[in-house]
PDB file of N, CA and C in Angstrom:
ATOM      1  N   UNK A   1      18.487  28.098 -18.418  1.00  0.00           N
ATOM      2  CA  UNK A   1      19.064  27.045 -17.595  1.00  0.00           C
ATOM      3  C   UNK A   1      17.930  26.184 -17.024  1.00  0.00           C
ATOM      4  N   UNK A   2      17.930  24.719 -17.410  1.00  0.00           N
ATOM      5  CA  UNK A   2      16.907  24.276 -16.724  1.00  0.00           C
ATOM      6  C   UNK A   2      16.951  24.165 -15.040  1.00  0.00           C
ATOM      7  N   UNK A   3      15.694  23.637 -14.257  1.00  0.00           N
ATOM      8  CA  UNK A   3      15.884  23.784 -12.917  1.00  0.00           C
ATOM      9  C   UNK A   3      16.696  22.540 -12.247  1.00  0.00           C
ATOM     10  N   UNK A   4      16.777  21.451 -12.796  1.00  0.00           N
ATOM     11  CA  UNK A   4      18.138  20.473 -12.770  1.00  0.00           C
ATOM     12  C   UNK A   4      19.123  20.858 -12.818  1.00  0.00           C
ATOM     13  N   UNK A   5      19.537  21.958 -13.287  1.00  0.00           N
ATOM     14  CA  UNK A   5      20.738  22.838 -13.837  1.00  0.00           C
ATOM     15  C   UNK A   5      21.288  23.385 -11.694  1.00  0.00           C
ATOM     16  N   UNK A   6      20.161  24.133 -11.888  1.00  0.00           N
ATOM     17  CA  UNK A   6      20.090  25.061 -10.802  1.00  0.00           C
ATOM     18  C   UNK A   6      19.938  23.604  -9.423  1.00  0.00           C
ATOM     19  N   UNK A   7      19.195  23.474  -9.053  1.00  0.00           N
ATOM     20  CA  UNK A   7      18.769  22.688  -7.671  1.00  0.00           C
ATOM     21  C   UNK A   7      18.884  21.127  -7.910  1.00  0.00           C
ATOM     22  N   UNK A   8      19.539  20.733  -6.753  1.00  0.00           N
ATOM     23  CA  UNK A   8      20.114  19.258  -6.002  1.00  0.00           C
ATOM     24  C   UNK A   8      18.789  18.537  -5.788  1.00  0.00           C
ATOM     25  N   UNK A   9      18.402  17.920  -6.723  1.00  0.00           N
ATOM     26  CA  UNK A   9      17.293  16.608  -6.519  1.00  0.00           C
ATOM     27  C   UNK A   9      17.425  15.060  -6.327  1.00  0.00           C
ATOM     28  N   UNK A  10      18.530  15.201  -5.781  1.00  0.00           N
ATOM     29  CA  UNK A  10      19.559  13.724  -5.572  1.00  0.00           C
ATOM     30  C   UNK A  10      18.484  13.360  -4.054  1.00  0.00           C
ATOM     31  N   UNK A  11      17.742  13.984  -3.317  1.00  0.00           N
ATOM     32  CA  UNK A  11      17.224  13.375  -1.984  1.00  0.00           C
ATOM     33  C   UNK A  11      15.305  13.404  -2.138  1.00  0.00           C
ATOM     34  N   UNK A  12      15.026  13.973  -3.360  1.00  0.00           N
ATOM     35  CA  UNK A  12      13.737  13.819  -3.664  1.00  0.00           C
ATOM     36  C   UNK A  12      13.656  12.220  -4.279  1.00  0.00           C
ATOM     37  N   UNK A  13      13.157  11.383  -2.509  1.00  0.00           N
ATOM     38  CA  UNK A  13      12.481  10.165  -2.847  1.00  0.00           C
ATOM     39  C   UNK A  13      11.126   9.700  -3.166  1.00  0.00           C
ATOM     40  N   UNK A  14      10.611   9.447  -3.452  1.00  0.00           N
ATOM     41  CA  UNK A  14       8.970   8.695  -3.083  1.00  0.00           C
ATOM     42  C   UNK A  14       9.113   7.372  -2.510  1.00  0.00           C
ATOM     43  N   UNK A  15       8.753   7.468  -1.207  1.00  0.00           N
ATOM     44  CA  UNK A  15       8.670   6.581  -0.351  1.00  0.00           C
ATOM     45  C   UNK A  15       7.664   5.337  -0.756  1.00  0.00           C
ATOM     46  N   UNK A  16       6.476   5.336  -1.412  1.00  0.00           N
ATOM     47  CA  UNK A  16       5.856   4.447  -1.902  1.00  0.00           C
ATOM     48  C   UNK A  16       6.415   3.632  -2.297  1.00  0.00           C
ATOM     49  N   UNK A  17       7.369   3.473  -3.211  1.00  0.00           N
ATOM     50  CA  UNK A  17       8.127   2.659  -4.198  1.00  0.00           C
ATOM     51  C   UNK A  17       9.075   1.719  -3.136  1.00  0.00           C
ATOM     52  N   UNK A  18       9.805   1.932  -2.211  1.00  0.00           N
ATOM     53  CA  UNK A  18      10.389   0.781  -1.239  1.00  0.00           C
ATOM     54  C   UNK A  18       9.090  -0.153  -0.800  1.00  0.00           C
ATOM     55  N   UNK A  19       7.798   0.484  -0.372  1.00  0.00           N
ATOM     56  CA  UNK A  19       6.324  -0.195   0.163  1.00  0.00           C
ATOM     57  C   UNK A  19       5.949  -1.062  -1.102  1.00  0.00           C
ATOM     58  N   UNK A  20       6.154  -0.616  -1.934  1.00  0.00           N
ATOM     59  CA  UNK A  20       5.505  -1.598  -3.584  1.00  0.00           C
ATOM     60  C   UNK A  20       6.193  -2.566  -3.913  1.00  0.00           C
ATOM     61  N   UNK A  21       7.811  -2.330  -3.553  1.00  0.00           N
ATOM     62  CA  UNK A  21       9.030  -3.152  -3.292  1.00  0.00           C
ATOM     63  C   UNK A  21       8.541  -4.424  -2.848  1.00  0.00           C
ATOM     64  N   UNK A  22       8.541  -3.775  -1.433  1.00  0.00           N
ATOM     65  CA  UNK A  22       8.632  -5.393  -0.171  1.00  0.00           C
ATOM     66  C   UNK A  22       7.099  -5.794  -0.141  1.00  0.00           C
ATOM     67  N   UNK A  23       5.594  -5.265  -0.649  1.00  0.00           N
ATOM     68  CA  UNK A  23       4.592  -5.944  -0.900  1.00  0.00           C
ATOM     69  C   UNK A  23       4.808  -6.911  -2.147  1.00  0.00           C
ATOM     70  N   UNK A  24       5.504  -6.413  -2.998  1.00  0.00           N
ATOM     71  CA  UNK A  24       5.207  -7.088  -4.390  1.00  0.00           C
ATOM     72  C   UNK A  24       6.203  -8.821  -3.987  1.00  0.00           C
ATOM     73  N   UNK A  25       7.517  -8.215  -3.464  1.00  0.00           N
ATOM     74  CA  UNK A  25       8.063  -9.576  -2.568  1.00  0.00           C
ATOM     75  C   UNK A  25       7.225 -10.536  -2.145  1.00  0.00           C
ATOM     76  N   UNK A  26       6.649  -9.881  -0.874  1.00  0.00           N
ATOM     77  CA  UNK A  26       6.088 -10.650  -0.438  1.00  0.00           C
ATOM     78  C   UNK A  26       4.564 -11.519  -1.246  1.00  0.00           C
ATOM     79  N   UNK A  27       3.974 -10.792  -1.467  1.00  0.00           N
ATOM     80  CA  UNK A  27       3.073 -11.621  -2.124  1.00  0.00           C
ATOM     81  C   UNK A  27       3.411 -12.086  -3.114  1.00  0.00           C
ATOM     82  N   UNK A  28       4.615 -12.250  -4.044  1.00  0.00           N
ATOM     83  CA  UNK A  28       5.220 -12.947  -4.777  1.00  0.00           C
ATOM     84  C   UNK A  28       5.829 -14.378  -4.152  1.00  0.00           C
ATOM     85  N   UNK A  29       6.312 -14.363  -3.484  1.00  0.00           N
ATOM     86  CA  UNK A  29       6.656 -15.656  -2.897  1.00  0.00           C
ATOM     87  C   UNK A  29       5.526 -16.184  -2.070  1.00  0.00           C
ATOM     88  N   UNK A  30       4.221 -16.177  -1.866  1.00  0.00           N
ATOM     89  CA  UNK A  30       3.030 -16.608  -1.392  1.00  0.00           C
ATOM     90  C   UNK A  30       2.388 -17.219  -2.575  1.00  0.00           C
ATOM     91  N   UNK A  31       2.609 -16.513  -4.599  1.00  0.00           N
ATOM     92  CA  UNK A  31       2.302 -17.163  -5.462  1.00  0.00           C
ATOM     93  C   UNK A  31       3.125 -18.547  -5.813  1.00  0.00           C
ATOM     94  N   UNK A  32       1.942 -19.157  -7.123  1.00  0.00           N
ATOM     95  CA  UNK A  32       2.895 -20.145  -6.985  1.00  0.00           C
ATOM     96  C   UNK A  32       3.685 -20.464  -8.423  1.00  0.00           C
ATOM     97  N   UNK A  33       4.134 -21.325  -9.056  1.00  0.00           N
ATOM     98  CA  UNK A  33       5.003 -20.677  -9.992  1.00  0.00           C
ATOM     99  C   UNK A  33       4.499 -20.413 -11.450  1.00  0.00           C
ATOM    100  N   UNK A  34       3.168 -20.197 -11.124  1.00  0.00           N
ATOM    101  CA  UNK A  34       2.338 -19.880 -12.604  1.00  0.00           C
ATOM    102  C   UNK A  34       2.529 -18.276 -12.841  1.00  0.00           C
ATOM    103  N   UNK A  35       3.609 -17.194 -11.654  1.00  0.00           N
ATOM    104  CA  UNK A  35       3.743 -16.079 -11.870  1.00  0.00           C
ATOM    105  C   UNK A  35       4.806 -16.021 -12.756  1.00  0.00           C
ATOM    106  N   UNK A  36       4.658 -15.106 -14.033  1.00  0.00           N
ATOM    107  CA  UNK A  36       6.217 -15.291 -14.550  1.00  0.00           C
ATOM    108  C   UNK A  36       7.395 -14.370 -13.364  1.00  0.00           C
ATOM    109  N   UNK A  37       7.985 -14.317 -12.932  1.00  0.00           N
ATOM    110  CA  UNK A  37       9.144 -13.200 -12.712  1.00  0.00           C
ATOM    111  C   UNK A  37      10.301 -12.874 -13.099  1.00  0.00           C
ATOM    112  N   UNK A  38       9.890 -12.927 -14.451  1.00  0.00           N
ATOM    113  CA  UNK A  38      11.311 -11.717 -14.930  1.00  0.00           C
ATOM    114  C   UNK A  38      11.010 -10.817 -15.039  1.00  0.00           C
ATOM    115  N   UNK A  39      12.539 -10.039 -15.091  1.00  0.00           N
ATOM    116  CA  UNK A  39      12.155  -8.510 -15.256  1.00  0.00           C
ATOM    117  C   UNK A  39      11.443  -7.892 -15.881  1.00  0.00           C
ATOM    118  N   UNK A  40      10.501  -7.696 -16.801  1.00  0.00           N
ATOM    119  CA  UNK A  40       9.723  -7.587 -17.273  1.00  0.00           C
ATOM    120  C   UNK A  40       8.336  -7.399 -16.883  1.00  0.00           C
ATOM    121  N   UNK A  41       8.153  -8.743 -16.190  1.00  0.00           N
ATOM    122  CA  UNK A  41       6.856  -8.893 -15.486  1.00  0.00           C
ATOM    123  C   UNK A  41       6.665  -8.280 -13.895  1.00  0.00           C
ATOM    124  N   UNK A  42       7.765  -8.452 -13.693  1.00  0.00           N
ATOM    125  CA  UNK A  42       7.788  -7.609 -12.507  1.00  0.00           C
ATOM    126  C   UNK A  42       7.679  -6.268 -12.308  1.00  0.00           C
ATOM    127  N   UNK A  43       8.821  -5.578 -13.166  1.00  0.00           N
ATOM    128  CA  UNK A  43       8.416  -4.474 -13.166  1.00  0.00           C
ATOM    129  C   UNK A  43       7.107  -3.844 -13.685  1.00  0.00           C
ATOM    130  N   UNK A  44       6.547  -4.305 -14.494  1.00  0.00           N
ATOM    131  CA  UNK A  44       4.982  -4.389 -14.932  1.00  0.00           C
ATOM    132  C   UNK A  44       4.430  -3.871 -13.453  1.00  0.00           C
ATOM    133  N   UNK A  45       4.545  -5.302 -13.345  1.00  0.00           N
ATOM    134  CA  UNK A  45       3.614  -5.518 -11.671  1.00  0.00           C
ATOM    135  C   UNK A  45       3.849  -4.085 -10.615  1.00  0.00           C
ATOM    136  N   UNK A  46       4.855  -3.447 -10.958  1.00  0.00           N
ATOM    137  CA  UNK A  46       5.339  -2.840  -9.965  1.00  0.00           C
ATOM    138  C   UNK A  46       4.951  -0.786 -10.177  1.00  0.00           C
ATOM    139  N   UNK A  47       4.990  -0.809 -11.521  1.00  0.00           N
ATOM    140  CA  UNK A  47       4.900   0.445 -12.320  1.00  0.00           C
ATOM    141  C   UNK A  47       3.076   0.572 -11.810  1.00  0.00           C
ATOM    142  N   UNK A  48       2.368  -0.853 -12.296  1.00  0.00           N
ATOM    143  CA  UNK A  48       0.699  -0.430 -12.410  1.00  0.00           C
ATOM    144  C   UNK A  48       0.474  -0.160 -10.300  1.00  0.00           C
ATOM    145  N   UNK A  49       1.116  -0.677 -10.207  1.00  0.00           N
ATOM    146  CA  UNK A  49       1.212  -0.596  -8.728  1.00  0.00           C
ATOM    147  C   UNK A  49       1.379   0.955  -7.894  1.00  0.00           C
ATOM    148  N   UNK A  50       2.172   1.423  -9.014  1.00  0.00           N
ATOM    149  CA  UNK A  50       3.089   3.225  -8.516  1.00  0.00           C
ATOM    150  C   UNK A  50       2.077   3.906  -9.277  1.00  0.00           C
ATOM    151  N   UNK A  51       1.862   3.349 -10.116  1.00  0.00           N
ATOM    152  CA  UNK A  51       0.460   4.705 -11.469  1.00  0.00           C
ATOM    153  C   UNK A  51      -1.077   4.552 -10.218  1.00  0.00           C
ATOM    154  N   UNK A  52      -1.273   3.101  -9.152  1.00  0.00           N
ATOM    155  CA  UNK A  52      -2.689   3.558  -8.794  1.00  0.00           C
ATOM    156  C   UNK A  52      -2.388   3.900  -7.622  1.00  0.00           C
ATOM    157  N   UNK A  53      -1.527   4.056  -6.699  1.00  0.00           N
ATOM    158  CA  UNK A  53      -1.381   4.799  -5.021  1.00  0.00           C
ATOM    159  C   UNK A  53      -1.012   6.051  -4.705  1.00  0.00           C
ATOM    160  N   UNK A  54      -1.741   6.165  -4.030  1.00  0.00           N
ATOM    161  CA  UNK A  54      -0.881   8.064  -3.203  1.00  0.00           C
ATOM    162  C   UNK A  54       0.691   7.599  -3.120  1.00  0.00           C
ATOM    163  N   UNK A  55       1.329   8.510  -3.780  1.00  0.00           N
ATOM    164  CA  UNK A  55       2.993   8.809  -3.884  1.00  0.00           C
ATOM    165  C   UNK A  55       3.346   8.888  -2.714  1.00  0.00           C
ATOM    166  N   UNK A  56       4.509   9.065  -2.285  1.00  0.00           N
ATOM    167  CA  UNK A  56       4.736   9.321  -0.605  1.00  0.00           C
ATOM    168  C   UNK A  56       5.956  10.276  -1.009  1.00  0.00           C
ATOM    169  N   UNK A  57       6.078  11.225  -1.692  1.00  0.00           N
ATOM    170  CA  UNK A  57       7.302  11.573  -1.720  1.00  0.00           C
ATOM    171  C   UNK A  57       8.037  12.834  -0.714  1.00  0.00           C
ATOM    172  N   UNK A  58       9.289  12.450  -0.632  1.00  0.00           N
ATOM    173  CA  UNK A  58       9.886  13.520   0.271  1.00  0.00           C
ATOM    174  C   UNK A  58      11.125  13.952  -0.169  1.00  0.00           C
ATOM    175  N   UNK A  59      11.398  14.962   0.595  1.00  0.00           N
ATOM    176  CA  UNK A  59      12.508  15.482   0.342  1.00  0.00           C
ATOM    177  C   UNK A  59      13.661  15.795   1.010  1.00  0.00           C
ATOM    178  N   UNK A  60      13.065  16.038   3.050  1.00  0.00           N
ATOM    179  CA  UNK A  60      13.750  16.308   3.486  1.00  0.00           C
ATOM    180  C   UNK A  60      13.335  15.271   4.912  1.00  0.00           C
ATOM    181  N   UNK A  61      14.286  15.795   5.979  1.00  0.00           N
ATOM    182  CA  UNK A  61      13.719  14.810   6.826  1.00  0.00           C
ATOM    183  C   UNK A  61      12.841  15.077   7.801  1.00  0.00           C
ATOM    184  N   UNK A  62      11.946  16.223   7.668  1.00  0.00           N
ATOM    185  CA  UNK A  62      10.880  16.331   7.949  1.00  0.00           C
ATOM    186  C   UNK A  62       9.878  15.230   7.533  1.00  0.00           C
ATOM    187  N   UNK A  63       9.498  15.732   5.455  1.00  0.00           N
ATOM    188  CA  UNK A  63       8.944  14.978   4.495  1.00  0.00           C
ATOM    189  C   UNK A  63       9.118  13.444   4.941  1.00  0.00           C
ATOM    190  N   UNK A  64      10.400  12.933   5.943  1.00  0.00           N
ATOM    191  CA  UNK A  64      10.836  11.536   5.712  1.00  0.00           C
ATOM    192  C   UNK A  64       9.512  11.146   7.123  1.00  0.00           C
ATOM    193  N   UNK A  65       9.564  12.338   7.759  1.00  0.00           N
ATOM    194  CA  UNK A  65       8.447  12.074   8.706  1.00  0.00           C
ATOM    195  C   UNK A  65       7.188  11.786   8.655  1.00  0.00           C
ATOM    196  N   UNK A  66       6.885  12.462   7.607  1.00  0.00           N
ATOM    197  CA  UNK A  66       5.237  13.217   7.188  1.00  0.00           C
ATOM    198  C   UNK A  66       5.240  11.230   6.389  1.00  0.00           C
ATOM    199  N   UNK A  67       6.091  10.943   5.744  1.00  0.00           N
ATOM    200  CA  UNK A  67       6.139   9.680   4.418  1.00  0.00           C
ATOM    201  C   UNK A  67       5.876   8.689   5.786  1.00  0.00           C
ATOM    202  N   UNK A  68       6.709   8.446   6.522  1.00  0.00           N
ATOM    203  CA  UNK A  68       6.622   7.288   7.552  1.00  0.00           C
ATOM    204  C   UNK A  68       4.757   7.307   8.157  1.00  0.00           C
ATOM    205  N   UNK A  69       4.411   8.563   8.574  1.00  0.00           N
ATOM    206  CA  UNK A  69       3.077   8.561   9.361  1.00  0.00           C
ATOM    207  C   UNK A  69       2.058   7.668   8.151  1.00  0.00           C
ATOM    208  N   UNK A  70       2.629   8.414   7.117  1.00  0.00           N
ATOM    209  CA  UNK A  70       1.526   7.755   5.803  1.00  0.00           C
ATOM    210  C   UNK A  70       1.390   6.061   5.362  1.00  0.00           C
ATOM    211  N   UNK A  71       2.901   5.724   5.988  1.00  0.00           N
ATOM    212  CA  UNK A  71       3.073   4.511   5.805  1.00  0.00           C
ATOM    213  C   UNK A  71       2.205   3.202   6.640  1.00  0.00           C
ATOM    214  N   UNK A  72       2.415   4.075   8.290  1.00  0.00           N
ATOM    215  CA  UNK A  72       1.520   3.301   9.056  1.00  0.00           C
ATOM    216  C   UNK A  72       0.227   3.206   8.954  1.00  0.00           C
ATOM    217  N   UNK A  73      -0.268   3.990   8.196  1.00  0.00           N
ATOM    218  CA  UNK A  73      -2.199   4.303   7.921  1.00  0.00           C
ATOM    219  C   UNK A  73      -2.313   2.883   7.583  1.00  0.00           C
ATOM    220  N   UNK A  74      -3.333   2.610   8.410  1.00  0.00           N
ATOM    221  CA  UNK A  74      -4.110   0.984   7.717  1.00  0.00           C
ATOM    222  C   UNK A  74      -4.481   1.425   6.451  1.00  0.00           C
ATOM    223  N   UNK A  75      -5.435   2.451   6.102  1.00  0.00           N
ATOM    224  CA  UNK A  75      -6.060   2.355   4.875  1.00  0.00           C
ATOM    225  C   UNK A  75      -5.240   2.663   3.620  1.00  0.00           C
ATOM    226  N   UNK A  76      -4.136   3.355   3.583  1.00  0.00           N
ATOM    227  CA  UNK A  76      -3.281   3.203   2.734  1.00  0.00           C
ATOM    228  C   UNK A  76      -2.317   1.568   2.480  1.00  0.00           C
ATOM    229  N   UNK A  77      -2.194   0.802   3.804  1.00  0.00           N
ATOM    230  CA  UNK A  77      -1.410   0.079   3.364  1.00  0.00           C
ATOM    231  C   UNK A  77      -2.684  -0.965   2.900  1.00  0.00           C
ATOM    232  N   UNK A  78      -3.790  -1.338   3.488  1.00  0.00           N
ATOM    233  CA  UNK A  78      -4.877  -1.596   2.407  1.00  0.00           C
ATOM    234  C   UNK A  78      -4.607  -1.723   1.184  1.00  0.00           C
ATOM    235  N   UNK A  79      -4.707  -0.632   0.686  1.00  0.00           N
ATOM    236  CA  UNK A  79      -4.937  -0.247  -0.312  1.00  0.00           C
ATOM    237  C   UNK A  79      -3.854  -1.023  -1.304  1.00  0.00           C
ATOM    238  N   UNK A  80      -2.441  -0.669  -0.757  1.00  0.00           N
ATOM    239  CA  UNK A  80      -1.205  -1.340  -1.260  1.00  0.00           C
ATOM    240  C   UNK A  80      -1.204  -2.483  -1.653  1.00  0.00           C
ATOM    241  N   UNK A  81      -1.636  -3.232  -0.374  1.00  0.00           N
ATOM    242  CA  UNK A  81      -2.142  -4.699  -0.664  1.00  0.00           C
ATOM    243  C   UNK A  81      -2.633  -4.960  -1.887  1.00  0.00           C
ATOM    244  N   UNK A  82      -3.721  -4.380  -1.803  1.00  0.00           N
ATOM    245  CA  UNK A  82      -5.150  -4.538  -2.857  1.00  0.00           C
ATOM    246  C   UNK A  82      -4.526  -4.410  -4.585  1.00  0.00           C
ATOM    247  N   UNK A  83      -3.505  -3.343  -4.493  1.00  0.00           N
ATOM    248  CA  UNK A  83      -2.822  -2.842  -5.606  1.00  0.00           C
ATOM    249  C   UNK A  83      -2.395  -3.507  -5.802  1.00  0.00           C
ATOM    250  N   UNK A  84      -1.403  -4.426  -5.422  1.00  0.00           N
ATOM    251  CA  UNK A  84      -0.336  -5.309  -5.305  1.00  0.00           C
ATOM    252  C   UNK A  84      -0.917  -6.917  -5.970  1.00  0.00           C
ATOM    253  N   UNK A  85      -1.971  -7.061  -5.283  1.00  0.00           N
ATOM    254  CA  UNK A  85      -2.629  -8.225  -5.386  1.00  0.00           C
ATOM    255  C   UNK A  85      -3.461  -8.155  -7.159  1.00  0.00           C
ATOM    256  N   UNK A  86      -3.841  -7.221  -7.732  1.00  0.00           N
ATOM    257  CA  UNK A  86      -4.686  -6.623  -8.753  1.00  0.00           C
ATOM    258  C   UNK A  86      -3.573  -6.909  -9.731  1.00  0.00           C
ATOM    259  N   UNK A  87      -2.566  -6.145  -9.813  1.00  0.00           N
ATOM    260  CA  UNK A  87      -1.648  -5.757 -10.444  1.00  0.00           C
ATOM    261  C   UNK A  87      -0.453  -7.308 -10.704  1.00  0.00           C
ATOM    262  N   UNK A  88      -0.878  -8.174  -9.698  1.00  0.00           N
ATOM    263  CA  UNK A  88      -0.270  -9.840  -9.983  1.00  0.00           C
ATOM    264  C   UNK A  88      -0.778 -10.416 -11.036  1.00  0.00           C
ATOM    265  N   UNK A  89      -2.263 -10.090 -10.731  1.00  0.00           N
ATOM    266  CA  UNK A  89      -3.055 -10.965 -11.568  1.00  0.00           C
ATOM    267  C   UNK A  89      -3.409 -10.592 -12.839  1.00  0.00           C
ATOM    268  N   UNK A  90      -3.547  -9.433 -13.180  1.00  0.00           N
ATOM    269  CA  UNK A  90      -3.512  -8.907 -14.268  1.00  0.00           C
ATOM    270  C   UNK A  90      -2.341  -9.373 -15.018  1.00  0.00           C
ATOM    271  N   UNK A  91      -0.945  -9.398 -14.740  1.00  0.00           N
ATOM    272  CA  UNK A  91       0.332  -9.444 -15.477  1.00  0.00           C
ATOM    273  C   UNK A  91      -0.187 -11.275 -15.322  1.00  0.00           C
ATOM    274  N   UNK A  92      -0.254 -11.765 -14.605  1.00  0.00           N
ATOM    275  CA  UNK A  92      -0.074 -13.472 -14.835  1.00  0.00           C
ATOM    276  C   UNK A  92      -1.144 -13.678 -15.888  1.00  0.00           C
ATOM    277  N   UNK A  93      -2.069 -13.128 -16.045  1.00  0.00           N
ATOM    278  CA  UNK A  93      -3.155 -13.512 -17.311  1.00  0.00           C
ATOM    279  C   UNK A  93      -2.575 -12.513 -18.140  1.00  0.00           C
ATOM    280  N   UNK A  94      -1.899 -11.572 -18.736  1.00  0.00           N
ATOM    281  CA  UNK A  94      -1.649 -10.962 -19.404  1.00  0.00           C
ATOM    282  C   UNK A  94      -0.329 -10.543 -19.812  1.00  0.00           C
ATOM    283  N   UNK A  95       0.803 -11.554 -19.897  1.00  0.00           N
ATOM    284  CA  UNK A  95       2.339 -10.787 -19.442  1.00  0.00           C
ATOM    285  C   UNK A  95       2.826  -9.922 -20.939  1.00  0.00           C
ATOM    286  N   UNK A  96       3.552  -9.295 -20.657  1.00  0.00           N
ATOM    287  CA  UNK A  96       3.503  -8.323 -22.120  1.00  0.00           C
ATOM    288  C   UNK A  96       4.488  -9.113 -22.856  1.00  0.00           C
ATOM    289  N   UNK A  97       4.948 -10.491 -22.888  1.00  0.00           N
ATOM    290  CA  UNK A  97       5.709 -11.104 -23.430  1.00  0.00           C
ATOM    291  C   UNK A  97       5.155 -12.389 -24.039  1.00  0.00           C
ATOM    292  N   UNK A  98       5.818 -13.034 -25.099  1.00  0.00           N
ATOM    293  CA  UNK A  98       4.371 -14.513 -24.966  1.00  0.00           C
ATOM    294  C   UNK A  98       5.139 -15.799 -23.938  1.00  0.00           C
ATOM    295  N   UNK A  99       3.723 -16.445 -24.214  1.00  0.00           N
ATOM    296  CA  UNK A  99       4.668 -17.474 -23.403  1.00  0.00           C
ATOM    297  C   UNK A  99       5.883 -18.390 -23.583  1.00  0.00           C
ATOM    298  N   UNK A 100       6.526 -18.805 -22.559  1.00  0.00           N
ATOM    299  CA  UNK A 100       7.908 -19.726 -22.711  1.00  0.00           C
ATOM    300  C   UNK A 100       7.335 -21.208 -23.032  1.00  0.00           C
ATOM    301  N   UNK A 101       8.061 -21.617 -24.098  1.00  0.00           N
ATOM    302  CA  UNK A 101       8.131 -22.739 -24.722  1.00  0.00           C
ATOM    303  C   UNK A 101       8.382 -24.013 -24.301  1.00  0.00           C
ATOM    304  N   UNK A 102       7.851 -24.920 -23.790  1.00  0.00           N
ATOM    305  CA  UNK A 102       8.408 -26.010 -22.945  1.00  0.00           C
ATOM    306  C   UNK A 102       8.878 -26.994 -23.607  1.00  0.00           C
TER     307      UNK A 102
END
């Protein structure tokens, strides 16, 4: 029986991923429209974003505690930034699609 079988993983979140969310927002609407954003590119933007940060994941609402303290750290949300900002520019010089035809 696998352990999916056995145990309820419906509340194991990673909190990072809402933070990669509303950074990638925001510094998306600060670019200007040389970003592509479709789905595609976004999620790009968003995956290289989750592969380079500390995870935040939790499970319970303790974990939801321990995820929030991690959230406020300057040097993690730093970091987010930094990810966020890396991970724009890379996909706008590089989108895994070619370009649109004018």
């Amino acid at each position: 029986m696998a352990l999916t079988d056995i145990y309820d993983f419906e509340h194991l979140k990673n909190e990072a991923e809402t933070l990669v969310f509303r950074e990638l927002e925001r510094q998306l609407a600060e670019c200007g429209d040389d970003v592509c954003r479709c789905n595609e590119c976004v999620g790009d933007m968003a995956a290289m974003v989750l592969n380079t940060i500390k995870p935040l994941y939790r499970f319970s609402l303790l974990g939801a505690l321990y995820a929030s303290e991690a959230i406020n750290d300057e040097e993690y949300a730093g970091g987010l930034r930094r990810s966020v900002a890396t991970a724009i520019k890379k996909v706008r010089e590089n989108p895994s699609h070619p370009p649109a035809v004018s």
